[in-house]
Protein backbone atom coordinates (compact mmCIF):
# COMPACT_ATOMS: atom_id res chain seq x y z
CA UNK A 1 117.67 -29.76 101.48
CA UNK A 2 114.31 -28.34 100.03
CA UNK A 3 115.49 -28.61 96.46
CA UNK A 4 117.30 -32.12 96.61
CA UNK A 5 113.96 -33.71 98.20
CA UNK A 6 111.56 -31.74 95.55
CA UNK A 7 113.82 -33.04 93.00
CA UNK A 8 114.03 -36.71 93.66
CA UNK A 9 110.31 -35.95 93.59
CA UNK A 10 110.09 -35.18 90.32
CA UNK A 11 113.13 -37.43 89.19
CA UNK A 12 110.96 -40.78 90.08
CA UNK A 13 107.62 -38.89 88.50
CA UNK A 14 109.73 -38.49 85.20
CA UNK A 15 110.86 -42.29 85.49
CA UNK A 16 107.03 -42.89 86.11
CA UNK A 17 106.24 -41.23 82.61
CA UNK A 18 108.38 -42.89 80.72
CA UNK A 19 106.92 -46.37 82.53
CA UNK A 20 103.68 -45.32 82.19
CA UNK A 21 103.23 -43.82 78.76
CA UNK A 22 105.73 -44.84 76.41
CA UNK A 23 106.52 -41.74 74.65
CA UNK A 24 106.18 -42.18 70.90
CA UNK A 25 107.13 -38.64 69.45
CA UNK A 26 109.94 -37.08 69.71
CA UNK A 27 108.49 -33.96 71.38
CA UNK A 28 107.33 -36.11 74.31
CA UNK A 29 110.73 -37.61 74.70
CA UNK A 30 112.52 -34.28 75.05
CA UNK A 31 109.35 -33.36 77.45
CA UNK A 32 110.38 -36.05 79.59
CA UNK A 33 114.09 -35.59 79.30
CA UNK A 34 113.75 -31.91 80.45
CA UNK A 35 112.27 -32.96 83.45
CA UNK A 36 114.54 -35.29 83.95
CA UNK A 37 117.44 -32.60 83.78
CA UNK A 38 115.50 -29.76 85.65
CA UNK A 39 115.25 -32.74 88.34
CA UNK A 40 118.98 -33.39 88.13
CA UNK A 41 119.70 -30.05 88.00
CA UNK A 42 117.78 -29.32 91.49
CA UNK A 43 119.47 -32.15 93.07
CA UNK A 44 122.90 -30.86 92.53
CA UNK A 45 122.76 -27.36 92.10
CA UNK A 46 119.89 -26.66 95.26
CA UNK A 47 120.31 -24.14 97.40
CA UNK A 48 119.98 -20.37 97.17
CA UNK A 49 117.32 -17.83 98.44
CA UNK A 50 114.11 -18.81 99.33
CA UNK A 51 112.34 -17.03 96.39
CA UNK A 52 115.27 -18.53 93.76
CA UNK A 53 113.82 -21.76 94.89
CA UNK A 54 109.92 -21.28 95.22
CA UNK A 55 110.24 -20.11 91.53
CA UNK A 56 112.32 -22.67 90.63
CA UNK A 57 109.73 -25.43 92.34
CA UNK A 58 107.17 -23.50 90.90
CA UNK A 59 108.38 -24.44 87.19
CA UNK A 60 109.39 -27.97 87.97
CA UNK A 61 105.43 -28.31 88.91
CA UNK A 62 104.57 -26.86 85.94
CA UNK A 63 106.87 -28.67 83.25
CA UNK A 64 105.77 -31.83 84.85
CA UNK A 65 102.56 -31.23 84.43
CA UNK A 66 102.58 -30.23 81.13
CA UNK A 67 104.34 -33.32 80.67
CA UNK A 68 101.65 -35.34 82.06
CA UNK A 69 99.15 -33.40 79.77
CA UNK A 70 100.90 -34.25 76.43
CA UNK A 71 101.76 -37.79 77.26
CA UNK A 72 97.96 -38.34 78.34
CA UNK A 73 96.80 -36.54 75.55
CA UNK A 74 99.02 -39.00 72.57
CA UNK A 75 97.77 -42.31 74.74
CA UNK A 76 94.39 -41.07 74.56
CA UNK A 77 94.11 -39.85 71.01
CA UNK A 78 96.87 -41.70 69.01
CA UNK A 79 95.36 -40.81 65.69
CA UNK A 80 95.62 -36.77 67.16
CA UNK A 81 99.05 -37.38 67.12
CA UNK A 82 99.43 -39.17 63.59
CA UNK A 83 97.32 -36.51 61.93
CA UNK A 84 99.30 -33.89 63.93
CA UNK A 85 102.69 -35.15 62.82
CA UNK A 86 101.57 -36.31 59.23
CA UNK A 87 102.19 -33.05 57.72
CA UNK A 88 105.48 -32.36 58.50
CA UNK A 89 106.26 -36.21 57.68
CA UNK A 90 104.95 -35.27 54.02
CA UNK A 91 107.09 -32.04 53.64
């Protein structure tokens, strides 16, 4: 029951994002779609011992987070992210 609730949690945080921010790059789309699955994932496959699930709570915290972070970060600083990805563009 734990896992389902934490993960409809982070389900409507990831739908949030995306409202939010906008992703523009492609890493902050697959940032957002990992969530997304670690979300799903909880909601279906929950259960198990109590320290299976504190770690796996644990990492959903932190990959949204660090979600949160990056897609901050590119709204804030666009030109970080156009200088960041201009490089590779060129190659």
């Amino acid at each position: 029951m734990f896992q389902e609730i934490v993960g409809s949690i982070l389900l409507v945080f990831t739908v949030g994002l995306l409202v939010k921010y906008r992703p523009k790059t492609f890493l902050s789309w697959y940032l957002c779609l990992l969530c997304a699955a670690m979300s799903i994932m909880s909601i279906t496959a929950g259960g198990g011992s109590w320290i299976l699930q504190l770690l796996q709570t644990a990492s959903q915290m932190i990959m949204a987070v660090c979600s949160l972070f990056y897609l901050h970060r590119e709204k804030v600083f666009p030109q970080y992210t156009i200088k960041r990805h201009l490089p590779t563009i060129i190659r």
